[in-house]
PDB file of N, CA and C in Angstrom:
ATOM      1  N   UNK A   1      -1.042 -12.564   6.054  1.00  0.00           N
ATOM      2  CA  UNK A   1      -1.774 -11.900   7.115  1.00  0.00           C
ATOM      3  C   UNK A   1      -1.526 -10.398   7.156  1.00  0.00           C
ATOM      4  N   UNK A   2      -0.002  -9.739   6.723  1.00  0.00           N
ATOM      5  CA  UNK A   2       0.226  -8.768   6.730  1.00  0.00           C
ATOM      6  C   UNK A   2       1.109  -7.994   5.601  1.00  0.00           C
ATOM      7  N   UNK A   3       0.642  -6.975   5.063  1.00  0.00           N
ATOM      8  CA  UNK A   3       1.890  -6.103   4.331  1.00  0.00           C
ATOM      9  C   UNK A   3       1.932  -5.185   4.886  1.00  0.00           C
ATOM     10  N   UNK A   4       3.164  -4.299   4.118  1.00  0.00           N
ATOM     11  CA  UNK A   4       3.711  -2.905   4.581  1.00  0.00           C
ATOM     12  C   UNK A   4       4.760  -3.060   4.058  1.00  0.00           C
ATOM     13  N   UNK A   5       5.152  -1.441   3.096  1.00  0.00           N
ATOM     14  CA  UNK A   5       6.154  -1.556   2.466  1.00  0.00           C
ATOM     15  C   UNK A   5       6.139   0.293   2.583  1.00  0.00           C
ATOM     16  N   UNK A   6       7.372   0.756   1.615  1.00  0.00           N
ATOM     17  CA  UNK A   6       7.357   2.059   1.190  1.00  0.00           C
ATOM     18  C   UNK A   6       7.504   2.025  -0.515  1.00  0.00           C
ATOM     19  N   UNK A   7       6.553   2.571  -1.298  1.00  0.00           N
ATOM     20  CA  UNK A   7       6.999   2.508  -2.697  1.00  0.00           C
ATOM     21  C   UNK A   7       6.738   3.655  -3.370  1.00  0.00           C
ATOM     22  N   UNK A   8       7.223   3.579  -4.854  1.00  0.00           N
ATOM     23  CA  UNK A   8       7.345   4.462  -4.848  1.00  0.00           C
ATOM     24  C   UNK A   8       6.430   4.336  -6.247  1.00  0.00           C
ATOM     25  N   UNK A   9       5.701   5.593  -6.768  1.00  0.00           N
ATOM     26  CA  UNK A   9       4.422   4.903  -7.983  1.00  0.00           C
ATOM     27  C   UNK A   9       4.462   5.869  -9.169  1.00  0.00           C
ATOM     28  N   UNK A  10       4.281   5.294 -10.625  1.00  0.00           N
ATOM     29  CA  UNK A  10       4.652   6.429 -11.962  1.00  0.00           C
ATOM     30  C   UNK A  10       3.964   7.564 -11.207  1.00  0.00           C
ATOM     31  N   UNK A  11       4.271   8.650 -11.710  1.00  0.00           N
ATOM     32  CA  UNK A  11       3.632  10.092 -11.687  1.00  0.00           C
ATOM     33  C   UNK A  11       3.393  10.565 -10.811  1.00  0.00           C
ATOM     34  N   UNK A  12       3.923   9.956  -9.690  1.00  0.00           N
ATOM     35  CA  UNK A  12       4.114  11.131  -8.048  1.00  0.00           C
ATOM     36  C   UNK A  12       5.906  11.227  -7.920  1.00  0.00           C
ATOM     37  N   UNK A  13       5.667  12.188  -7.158  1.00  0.00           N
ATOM     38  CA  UNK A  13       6.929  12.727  -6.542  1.00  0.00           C
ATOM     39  C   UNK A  13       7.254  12.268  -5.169  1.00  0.00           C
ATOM     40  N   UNK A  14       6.419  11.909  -4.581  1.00  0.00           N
ATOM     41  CA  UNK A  14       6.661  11.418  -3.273  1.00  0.00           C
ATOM     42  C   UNK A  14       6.987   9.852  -3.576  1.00  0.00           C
ATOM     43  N   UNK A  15       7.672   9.359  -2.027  1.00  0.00           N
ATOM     44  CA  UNK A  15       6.892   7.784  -1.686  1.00  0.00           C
ATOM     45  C   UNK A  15       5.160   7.829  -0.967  1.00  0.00           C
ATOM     46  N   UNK A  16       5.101   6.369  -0.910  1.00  0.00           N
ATOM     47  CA  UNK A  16       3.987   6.160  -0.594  1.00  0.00           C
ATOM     48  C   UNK A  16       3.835   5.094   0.660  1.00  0.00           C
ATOM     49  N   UNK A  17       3.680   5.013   1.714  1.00  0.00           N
ATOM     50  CA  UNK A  17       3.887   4.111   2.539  1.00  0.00           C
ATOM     51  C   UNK A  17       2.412   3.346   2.735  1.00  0.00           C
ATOM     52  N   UNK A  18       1.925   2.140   2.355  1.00  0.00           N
ATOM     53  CA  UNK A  18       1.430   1.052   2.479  1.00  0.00           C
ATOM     54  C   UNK A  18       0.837   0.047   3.703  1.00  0.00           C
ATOM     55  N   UNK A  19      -0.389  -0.108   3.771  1.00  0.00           N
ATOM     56  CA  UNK A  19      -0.303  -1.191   4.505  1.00  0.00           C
ATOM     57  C   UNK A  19      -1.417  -1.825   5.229  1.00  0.00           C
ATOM     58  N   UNK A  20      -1.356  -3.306   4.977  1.00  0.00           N
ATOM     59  CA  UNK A  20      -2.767  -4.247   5.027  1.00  0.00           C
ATOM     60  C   UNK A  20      -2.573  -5.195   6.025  1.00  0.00           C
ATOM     61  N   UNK A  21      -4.187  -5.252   6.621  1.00  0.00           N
ATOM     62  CA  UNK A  21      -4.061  -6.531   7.319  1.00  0.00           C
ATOM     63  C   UNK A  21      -4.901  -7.887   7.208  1.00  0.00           C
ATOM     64  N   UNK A  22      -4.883  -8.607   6.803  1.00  0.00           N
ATOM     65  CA  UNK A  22      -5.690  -9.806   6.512  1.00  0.00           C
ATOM     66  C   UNK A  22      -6.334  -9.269   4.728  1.00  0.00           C
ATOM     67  N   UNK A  23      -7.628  -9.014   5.078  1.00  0.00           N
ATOM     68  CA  UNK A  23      -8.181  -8.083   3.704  1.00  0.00           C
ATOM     69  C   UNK A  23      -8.331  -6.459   3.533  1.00  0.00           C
ATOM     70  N   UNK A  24      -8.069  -6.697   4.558  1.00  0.00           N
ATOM     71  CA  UNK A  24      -8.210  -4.929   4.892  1.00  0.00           C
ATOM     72  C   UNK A  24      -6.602  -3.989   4.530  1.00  0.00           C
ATOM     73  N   UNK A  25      -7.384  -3.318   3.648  1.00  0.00           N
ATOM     74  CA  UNK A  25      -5.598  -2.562   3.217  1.00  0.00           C
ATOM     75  C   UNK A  25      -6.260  -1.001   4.014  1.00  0.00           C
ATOM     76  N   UNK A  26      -5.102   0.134   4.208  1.00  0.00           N
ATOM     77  CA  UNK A  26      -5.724   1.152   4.943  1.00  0.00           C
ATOM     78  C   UNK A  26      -4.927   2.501   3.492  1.00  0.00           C
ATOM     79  N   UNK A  27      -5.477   3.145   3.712  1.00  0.00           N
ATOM     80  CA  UNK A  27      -4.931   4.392   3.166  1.00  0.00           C
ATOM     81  C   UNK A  27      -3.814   4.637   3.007  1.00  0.00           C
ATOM     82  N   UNK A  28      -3.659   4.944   1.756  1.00  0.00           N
ATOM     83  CA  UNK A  28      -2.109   4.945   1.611  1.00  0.00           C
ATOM     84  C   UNK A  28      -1.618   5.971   2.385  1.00  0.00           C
ATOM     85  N   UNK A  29       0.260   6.518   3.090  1.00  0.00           N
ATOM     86  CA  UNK A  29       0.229   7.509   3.452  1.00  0.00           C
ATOM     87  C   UNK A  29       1.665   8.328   2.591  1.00  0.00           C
ATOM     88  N   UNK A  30       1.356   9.703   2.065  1.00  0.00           N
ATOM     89  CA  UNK A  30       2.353  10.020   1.449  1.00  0.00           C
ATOM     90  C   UNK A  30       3.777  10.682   2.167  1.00  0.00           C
ATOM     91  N   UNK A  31       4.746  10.110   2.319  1.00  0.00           N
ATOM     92  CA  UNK A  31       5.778  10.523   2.880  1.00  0.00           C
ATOM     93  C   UNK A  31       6.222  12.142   2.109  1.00  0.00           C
ATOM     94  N   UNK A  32       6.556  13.085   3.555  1.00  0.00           N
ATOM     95  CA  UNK A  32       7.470  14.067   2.478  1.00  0.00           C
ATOM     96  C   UNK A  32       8.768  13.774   1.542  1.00  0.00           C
ATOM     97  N   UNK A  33       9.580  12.659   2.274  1.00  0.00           N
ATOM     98  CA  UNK A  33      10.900  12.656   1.866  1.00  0.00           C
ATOM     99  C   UNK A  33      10.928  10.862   1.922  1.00  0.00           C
ATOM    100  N   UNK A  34      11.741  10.394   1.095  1.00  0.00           N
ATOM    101  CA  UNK A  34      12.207   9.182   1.029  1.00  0.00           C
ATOM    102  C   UNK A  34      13.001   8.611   2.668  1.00  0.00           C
ATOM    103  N   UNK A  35      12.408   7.793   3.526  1.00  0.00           N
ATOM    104  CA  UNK A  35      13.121   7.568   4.634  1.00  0.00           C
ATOM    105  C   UNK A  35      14.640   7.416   4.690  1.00  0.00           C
ATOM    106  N   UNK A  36      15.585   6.712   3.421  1.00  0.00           N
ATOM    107  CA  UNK A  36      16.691   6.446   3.520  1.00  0.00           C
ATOM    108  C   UNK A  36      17.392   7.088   2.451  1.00  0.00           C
ATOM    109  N   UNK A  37      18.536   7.231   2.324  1.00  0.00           N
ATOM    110  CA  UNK A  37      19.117   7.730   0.706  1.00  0.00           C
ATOM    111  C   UNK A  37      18.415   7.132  -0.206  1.00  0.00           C
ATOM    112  N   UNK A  38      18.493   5.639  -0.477  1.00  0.00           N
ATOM    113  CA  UNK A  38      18.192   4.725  -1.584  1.00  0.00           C
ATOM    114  C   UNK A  38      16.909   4.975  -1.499  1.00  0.00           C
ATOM    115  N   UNK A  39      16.550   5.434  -3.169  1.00  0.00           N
ATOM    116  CA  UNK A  39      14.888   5.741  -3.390  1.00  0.00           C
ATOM    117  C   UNK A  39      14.436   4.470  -4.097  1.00  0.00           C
ATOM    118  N   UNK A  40      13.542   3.379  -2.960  1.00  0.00           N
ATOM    119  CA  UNK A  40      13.728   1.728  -3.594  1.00  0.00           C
ATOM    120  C   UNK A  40      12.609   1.560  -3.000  1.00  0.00           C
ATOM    121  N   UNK A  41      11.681   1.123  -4.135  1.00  0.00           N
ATOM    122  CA  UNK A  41      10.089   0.059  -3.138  1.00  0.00           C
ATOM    123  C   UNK A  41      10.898  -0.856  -2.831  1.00  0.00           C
ATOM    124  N   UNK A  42      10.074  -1.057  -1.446  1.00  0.00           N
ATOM    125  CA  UNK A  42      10.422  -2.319  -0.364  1.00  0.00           C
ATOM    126  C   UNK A  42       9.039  -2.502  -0.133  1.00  0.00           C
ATOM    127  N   UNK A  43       8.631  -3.932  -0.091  1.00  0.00           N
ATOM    128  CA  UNK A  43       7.464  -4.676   0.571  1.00  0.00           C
ATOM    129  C   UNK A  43       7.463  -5.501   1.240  1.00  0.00           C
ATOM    130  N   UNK A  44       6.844  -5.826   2.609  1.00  0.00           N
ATOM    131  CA  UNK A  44       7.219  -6.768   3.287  1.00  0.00           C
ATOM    132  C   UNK A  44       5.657  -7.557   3.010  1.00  0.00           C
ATOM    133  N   UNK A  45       5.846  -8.945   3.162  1.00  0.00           N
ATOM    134  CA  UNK A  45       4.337  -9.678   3.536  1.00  0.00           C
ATOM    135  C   UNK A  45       4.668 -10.608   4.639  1.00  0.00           C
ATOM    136  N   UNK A  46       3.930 -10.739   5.592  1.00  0.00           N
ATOM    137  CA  UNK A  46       4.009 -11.522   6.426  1.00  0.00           C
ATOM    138  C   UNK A  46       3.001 -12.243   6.398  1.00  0.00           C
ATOM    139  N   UNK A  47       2.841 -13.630   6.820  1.00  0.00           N
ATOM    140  CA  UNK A  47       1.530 -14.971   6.928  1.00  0.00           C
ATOM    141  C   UNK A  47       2.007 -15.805   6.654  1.00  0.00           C
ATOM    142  N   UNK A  48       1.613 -17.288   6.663  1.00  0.00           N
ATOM    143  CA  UNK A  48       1.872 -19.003   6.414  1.00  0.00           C
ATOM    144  C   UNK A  48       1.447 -19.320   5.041  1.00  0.00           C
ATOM    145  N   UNK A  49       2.179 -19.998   5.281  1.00  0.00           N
ATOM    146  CA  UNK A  49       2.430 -20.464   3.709  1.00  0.00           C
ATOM    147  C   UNK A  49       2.435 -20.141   2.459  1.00  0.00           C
ATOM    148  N   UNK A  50       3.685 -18.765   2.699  1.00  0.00           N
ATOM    149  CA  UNK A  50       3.865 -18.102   1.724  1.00  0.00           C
ATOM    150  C   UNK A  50       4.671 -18.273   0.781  1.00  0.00           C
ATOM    151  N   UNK A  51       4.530 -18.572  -0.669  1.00  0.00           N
ATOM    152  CA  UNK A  51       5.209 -19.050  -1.543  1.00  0.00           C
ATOM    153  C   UNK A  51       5.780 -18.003  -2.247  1.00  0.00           C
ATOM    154  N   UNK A  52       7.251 -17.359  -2.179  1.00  0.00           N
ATOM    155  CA  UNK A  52       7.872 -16.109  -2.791  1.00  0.00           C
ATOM    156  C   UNK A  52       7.689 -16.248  -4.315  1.00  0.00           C
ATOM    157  N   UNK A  53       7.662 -17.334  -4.798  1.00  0.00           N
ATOM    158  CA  UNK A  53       8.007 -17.184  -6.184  1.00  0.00           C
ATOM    159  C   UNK A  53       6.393 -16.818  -6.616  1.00  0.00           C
ATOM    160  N   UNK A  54       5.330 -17.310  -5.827  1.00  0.00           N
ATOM    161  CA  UNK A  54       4.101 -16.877  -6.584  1.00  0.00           C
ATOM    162  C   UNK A  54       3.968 -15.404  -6.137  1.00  0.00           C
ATOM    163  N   UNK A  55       4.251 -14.647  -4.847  1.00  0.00           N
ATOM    164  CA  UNK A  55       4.062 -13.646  -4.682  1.00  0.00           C
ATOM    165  C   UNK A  55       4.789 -12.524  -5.699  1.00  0.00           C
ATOM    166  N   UNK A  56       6.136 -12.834  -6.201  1.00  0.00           N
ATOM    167  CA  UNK A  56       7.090 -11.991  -6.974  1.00  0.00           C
ATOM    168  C   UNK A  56       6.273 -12.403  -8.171  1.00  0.00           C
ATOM    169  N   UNK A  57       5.772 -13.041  -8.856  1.00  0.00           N
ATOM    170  CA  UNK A  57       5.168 -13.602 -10.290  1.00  0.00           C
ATOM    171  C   UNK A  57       3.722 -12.556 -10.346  1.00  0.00           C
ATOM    172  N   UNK A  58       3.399 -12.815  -9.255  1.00  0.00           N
ATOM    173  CA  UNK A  58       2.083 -11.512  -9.039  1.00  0.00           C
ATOM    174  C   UNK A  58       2.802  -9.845  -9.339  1.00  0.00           C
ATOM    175  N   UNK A  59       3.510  -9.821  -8.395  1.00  0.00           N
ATOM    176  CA  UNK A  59       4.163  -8.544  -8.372  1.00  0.00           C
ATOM    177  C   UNK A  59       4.587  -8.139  -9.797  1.00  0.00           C
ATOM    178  N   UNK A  60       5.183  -9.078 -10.507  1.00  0.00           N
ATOM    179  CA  UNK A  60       5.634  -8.710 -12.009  1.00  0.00           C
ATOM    180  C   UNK A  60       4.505  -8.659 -12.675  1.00  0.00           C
ATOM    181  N   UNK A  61       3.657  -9.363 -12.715  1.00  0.00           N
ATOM    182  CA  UNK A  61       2.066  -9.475 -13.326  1.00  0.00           C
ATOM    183  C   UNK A  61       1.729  -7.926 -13.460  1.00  0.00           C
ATOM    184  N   UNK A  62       1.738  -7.291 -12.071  1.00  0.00           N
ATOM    185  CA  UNK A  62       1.079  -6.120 -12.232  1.00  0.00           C
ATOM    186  C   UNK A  62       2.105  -5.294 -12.710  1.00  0.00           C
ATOM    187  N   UNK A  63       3.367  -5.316 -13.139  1.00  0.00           N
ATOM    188  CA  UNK A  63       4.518  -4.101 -13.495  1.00  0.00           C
ATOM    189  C   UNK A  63       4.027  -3.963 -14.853  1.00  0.00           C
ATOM    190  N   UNK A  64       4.011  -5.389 -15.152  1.00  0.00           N
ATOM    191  CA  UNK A  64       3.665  -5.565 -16.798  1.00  0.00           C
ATOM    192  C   UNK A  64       2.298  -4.642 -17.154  1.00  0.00           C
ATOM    193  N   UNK A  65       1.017  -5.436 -16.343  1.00  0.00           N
ATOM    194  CA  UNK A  65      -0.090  -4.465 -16.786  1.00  0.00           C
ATOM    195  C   UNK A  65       0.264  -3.047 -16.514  1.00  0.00           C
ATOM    196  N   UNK A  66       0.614  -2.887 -15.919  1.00  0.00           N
ATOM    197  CA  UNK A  66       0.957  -0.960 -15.662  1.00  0.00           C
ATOM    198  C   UNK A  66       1.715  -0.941 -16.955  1.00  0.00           C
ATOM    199  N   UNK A  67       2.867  -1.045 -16.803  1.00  0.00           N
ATOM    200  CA  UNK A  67       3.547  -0.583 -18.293  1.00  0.00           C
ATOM    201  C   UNK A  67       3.007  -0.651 -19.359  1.00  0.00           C
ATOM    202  N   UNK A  68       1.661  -1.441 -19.967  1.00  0.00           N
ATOM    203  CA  UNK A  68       0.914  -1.374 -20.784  1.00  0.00           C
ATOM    204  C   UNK A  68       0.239  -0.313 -21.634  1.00  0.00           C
TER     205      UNK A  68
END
């Protein structure tokens, strides 16, 4: 039902803060500065019947095509 994360993407300098609701994703927004020391994508998803291992299998899906 929901994401929101902060990440961070090849070839920018900034983070990027994230975030969707149902189908609707909104504009990304670019942070000046990393919120915490640790410069680390974090994603949250929230909704029912969410299966982590298919969501992380997606997530790697796309690391792979990017690194391509």
């Amino acid at each position: 039902l929901r994401s929101k994360g902060v990440i961070e993407l090849v070839g920018f300098d900034k983070p990027e803060v994230i975030h969707g609701v149902q189908r609707a994703f909104h504009e990304p927004i670019v942070l000046d500065a990393w919120p915490t020391k640790e410069r680390k994508s974090t994603i949250v998803f929230i909704g029912r019947n969410i299966i982590k291992e298919e969501i992380e299998a997606a997530l790697d899906k796309l690391l792979v095509q990017i690194a391509a």
